[in-house]
Protein backbone atom coordinates (compact mmCIF):
# COMPACT_ATOMS: atom_id res chain seq x y z
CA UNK A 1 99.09 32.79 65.47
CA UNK A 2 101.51 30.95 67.96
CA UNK A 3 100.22 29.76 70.79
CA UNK A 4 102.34 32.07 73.05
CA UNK A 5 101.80 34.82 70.87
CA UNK A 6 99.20 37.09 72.04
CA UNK A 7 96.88 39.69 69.71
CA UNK A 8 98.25 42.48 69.23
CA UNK A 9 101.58 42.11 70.96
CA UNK A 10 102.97 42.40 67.48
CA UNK A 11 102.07 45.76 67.05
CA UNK A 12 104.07 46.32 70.76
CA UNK A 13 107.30 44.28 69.25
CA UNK A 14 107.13 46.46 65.95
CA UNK A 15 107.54 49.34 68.04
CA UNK A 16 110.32 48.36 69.50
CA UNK A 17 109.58 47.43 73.08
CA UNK A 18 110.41 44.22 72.93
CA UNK A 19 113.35 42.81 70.96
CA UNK A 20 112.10 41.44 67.62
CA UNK A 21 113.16 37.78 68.88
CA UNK A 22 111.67 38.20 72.58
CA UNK A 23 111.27 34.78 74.39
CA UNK A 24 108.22 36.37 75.48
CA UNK A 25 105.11 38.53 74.24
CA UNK A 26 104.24 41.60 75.72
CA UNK A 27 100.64 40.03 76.81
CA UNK A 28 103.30 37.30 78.65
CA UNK A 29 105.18 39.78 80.46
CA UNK A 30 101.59 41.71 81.87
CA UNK A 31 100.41 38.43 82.80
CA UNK A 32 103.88 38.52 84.78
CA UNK A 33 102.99 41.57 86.43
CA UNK A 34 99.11 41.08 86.77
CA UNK A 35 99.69 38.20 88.95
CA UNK A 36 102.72 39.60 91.28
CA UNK A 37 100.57 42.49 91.69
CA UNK A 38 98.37 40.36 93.85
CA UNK A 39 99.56 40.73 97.55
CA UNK A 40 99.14 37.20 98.40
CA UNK A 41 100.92 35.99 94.99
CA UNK A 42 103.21 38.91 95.62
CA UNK A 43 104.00 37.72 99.63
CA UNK A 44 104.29 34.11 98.29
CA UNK A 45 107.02 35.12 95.66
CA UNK A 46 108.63 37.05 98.20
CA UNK A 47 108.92 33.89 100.52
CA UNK A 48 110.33 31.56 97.78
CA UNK A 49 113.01 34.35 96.78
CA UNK A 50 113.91 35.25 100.30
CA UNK A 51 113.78 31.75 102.23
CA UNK A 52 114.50 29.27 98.83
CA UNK A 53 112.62 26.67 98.11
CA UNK A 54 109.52 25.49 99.78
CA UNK A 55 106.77 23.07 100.26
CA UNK A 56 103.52 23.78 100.13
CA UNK A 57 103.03 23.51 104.00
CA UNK A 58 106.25 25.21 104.88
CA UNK A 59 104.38 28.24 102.95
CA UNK A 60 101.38 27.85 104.15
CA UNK A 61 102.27 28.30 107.91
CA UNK A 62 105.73 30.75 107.03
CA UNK A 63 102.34 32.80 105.55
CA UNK A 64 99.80 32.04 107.84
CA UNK A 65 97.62 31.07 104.63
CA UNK A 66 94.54 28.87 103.91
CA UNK A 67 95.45 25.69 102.03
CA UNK A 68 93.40 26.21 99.69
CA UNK A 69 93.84 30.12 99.09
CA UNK A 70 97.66 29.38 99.05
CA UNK A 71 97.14 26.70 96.16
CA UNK A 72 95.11 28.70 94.00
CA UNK A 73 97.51 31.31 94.61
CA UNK A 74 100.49 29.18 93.62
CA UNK A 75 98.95 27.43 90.75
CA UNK A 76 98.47 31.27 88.93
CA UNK A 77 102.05 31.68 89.64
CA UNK A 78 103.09 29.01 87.88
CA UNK A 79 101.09 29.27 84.99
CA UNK A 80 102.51 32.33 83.98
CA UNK A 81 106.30 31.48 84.90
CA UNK A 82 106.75 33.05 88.19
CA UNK A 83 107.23 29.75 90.28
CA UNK A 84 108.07 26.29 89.45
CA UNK A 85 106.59 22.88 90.90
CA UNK A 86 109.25 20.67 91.34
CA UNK A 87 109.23 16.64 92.58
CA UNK A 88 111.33 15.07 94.59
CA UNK A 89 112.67 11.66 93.64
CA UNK A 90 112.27 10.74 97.55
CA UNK A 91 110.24 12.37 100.32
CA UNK A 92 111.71 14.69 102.71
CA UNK A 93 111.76 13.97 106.39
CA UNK A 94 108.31 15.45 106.15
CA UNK A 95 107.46 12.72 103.87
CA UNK A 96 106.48 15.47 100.98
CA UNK A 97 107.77 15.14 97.46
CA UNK A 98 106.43 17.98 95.90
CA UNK A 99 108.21 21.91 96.74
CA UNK A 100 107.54 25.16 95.20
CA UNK A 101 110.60 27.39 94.07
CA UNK A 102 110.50 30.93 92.27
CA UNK A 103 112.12 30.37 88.86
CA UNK A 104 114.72 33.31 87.47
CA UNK A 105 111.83 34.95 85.78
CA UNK A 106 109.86 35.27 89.38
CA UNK A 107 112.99 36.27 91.22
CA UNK A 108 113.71 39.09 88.55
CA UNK A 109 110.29 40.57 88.70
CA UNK A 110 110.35 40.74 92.33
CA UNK A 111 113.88 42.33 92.44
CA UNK A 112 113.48 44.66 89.20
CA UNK A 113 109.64 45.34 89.30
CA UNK A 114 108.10 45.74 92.88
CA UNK A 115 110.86 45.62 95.34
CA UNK A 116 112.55 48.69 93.54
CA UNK A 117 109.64 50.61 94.00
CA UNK A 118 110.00 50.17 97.16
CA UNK A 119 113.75 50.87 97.78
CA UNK A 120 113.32 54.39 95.92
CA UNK A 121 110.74 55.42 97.70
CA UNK A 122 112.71 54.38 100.73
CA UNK A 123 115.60 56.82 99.53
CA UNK A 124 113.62 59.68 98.66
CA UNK A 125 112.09 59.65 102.41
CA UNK A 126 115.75 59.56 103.34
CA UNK A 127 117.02 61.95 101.00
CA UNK A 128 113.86 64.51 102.20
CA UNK A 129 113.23 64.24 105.79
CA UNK A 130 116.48 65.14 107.90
């Protein structure tokens, strides 16, 4: 077995939820969504998608977050593909050379997964109270 491969996400691919060549596993994908569906991870994604990338002190005080909550936080994002650690060849004015940014994965998630929730339940309260 692969080391991406999870078991029993074969079974899943054979019945024909994923594409037969997925880039991902199905156990990848509900990592994905077990670790946006953590309302700090989730407000931390948010913030990189809505307000580009960011450094981990421009998060922590945009969020109003504990250093070391907000690490934790970020490193669980990035280990399953949601957010990206980049460096900077030079420091910013703030002298930091290290920024977080949500990679295409995080920001599709977010847009697709949670956030549309959220608009339909928005239109069905406007299409039923008036």
């Amino acid at each position: 077995m692969g080391e991406t491969e999870r078991p029993g996400s074969g079974a899943a691919e054979r019945d024909g939820l994923l594409p037969e060549h997925s880039i991902l596993s199905l156990g990848e994908y509900l990592d994905m969504q077990r670790a946006i569906g953590n309302e700090t991870r989730f407000r931390v994604l948010d913030s990189l998608v809505e307000d580009g990338a960011q450094s981990a002190t421009e998060l922590r005080n945009a969020l109003d977050i504990e250093s070391n909550t907000l690490h934790y936080h970020l490193d669980a994002l990035v280990d399953v593909g949601l957010v990206e650690n980049r460096k900077r060849a030079e420091p910013d004015s703030d002298g930091l050379y290290s920024y977080y940014r949500a990679t295409s994965l995080g920001e599709g998630i977010l847009t697709h997964g949670v956030r549309e929730l959220m608009r339909e339940e928005w239109d069905l309260l406007d299409a039923y109270s008036g």
